[in-house]
N, C-alpha and C. Protein backbone atom coordinates (compact mmCIF):
# COMPACT_ATOMS: atom_id res chain seq x y z
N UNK A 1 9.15 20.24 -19.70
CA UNK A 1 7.83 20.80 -19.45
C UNK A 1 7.86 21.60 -18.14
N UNK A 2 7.21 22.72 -18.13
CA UNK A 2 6.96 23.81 -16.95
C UNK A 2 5.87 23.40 -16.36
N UNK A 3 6.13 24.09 -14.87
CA UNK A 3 4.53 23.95 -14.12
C UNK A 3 3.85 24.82 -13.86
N UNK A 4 4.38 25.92 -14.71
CA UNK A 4 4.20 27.66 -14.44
C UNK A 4 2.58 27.72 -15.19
N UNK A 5 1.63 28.78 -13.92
CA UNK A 5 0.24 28.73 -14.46
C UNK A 5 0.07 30.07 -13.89
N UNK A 6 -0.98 30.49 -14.95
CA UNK A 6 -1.26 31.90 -14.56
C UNK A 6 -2.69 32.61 -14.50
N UNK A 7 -3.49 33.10 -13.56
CA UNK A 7 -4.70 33.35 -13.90
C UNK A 7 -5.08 34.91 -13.23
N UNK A 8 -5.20 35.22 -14.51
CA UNK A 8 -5.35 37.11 -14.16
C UNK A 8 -7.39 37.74 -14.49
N UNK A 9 -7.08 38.06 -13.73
CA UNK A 9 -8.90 38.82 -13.48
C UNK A 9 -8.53 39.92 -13.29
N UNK A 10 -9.89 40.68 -13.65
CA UNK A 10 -10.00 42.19 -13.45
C UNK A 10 -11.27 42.28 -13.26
N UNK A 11 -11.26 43.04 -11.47
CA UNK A 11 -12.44 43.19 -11.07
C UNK A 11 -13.38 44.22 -11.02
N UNK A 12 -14.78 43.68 -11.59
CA UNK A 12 -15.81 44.64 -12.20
C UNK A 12 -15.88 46.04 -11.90
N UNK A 13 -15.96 46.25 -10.85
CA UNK A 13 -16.41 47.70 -9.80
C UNK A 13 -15.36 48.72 -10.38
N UNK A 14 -14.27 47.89 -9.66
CA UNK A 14 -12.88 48.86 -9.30
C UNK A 14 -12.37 49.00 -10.38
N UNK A 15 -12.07 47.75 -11.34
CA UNK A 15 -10.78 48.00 -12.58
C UNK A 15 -9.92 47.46 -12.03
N UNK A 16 -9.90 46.96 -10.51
CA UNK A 16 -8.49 46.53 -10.37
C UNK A 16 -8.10 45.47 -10.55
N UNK A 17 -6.83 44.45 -10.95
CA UNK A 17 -6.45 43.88 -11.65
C UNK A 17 -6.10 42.58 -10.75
N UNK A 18 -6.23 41.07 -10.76
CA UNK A 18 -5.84 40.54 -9.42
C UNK A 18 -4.90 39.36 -10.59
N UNK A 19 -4.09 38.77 -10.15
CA UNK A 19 -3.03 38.23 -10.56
C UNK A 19 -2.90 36.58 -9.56
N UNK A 20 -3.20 35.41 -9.85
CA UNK A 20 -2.89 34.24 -8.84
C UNK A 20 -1.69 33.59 -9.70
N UNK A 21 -0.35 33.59 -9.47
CA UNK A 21 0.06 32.49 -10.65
C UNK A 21 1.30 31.76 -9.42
N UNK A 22 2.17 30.71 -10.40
CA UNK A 22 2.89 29.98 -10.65
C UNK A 22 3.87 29.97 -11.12
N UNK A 23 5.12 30.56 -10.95
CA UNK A 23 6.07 30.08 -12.43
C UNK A 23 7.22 29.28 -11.62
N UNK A 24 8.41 29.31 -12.60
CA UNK A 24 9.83 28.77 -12.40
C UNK A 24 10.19 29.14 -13.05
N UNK A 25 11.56 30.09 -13.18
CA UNK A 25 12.08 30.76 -14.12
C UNK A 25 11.48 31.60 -15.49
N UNK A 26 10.08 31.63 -15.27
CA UNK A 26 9.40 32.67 -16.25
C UNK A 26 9.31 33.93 -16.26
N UNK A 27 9.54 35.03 -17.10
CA UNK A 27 10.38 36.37 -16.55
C UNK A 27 9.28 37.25 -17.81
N UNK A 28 9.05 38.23 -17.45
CA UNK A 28 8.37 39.16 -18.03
C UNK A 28 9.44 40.25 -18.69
N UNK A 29 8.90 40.17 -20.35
CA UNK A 29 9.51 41.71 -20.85
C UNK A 29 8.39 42.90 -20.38
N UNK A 30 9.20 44.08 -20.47
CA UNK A 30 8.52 45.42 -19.75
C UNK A 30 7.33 45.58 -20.30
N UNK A 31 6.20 45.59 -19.63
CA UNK A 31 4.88 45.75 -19.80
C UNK A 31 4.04 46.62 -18.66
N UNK A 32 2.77 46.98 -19.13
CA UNK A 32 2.63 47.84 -17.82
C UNK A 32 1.29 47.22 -17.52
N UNK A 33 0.21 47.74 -16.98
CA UNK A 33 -1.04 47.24 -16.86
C UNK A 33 -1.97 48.44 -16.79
N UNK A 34 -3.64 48.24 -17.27
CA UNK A 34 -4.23 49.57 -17.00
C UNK A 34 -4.85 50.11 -15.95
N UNK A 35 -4.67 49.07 -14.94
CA UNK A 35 -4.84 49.27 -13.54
C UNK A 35 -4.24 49.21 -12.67
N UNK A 36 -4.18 49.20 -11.18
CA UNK A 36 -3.56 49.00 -9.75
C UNK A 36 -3.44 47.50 -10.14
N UNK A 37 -2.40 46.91 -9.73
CA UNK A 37 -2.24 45.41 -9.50
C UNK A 37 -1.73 44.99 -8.00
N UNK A 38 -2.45 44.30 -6.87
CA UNK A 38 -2.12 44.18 -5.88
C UNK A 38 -1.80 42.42 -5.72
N UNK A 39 -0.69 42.99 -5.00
CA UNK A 39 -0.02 41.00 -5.18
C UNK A 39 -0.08 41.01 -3.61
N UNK A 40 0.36 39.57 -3.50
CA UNK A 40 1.12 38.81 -2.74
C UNK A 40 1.83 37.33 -2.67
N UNK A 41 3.69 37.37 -2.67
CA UNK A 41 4.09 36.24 -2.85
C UNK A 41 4.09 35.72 -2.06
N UNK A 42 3.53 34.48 -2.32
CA UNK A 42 3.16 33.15 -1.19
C UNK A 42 4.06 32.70 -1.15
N UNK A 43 5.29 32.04 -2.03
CA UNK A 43 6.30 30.95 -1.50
C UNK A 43 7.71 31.83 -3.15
N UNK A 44 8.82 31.73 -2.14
CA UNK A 44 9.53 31.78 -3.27
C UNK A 44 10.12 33.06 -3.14
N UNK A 45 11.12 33.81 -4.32
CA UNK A 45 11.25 35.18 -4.43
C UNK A 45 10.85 35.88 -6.10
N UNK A 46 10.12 36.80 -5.79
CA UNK A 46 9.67 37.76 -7.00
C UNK A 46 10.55 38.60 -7.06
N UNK A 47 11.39 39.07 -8.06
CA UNK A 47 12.01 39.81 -8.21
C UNK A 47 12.01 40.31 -9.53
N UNK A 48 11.27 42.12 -9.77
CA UNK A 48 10.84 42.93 -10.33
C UNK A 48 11.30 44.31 -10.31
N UNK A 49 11.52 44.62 -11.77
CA UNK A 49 11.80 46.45 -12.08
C UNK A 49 10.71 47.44 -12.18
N UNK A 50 10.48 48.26 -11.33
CA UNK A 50 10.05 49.17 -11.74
C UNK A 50 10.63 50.51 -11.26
N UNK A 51 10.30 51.50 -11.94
CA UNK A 51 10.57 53.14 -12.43
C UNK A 51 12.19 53.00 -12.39
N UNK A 52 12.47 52.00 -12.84
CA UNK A 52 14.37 51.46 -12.78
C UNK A 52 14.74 51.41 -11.43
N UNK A 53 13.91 50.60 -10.81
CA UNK A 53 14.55 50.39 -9.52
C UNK A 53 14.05 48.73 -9.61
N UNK A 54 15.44 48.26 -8.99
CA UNK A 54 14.91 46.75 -8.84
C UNK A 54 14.18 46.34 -7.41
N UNK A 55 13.53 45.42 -7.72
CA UNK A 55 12.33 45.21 -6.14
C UNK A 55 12.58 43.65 -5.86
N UNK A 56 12.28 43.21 -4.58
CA UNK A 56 12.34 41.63 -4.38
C UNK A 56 11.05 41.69 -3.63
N UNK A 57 10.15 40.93 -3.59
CA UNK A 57 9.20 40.23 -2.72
C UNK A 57 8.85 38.87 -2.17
N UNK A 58 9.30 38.96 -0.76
CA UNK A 58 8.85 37.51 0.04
C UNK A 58 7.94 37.05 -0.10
N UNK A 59 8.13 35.62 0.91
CA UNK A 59 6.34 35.03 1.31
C UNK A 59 5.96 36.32 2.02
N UNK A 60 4.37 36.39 1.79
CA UNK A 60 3.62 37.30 3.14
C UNK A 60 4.02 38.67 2.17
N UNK A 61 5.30 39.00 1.57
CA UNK A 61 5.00 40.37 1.14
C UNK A 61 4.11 40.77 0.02
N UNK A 62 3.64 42.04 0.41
CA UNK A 62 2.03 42.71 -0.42
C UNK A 62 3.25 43.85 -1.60
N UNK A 63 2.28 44.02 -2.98
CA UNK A 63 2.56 44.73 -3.78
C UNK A 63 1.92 45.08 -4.67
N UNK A 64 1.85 46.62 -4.43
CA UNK A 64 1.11 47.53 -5.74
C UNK A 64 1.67 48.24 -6.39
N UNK A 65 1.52 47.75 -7.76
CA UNK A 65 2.29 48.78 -8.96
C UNK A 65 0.89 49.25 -9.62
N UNK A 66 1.18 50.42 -9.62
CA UNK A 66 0.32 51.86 -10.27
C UNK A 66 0.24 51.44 -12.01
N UNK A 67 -0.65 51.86 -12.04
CA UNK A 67 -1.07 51.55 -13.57
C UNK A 67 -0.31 52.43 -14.49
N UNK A 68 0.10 51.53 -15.71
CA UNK A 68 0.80 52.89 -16.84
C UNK A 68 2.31 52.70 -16.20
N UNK A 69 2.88 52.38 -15.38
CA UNK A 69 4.20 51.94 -14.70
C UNK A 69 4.71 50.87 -15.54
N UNK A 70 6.13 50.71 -16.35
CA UNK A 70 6.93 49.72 -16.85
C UNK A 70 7.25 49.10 -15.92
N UNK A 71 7.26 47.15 -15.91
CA UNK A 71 7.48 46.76 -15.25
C UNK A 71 7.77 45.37 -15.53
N UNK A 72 8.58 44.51 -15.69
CA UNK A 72 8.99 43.34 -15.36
C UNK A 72 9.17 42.42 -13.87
N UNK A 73 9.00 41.28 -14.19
CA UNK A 73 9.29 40.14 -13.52
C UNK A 73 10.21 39.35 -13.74
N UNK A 74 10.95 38.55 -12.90
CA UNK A 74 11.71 37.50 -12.94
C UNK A 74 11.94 36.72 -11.89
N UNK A 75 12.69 35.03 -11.75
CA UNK A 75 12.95 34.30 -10.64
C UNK A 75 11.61 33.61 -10.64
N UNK A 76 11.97 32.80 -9.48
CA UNK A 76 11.14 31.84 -9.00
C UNK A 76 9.98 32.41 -7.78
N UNK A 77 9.06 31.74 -7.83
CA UNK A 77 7.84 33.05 -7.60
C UNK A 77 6.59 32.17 -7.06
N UNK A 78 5.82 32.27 -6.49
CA UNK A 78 4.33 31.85 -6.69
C UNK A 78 3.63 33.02 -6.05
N UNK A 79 2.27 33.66 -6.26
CA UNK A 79 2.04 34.50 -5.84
C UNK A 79 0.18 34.66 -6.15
N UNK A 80 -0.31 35.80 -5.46
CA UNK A 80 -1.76 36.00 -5.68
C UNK A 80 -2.07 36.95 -5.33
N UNK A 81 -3.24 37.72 -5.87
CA UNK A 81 -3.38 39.23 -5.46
C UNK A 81 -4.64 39.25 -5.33
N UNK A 82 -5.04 39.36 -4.08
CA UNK A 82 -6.75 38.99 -3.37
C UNK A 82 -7.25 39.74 -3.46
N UNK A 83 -8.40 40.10 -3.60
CA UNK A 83 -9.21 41.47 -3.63
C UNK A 83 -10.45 41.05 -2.26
């Protein structure tokens, strides 16, 4: 059993997209989103493709991927995207 949890909102005004989750080894096939998605990983490393470039994100580091952008996830992660 996993402890991986995920809770995605999209906020009224803007459209923009906020993301709080959880995983362990849960990895995303390429998907995009229809908005700005602004993160930040709290504990752990995120490590993500986009425009074929691979990306890593710390604790404390902030991230926005542009809407309509292919993009995956992978690794161990916890993260949240505050508005």
């Amino acid at each position: 059993m996993t402890n991986d949890w995920l809770e995605l909102r999209q906020h009224a005004d803007s459209g923009i997209e906020t993301i709080k989750a959880h995983f362990e080894g849960h990895a995303y096939d390429p998907h995009w989103h229809d908005s700005y998605l602004v993160g930040i990983t709290l504990s752990g490393t995120q490590q993500f493709s986009c425009r074929r470039e691979r990306h890593r994100s710390h604790p404390a580091t902030p991230s926005c991927l542009n809407p309509a952008r292919s993009t995956t996830a992978t690794r161990r992660w916890r993260g949240a995207s505050p508005i």
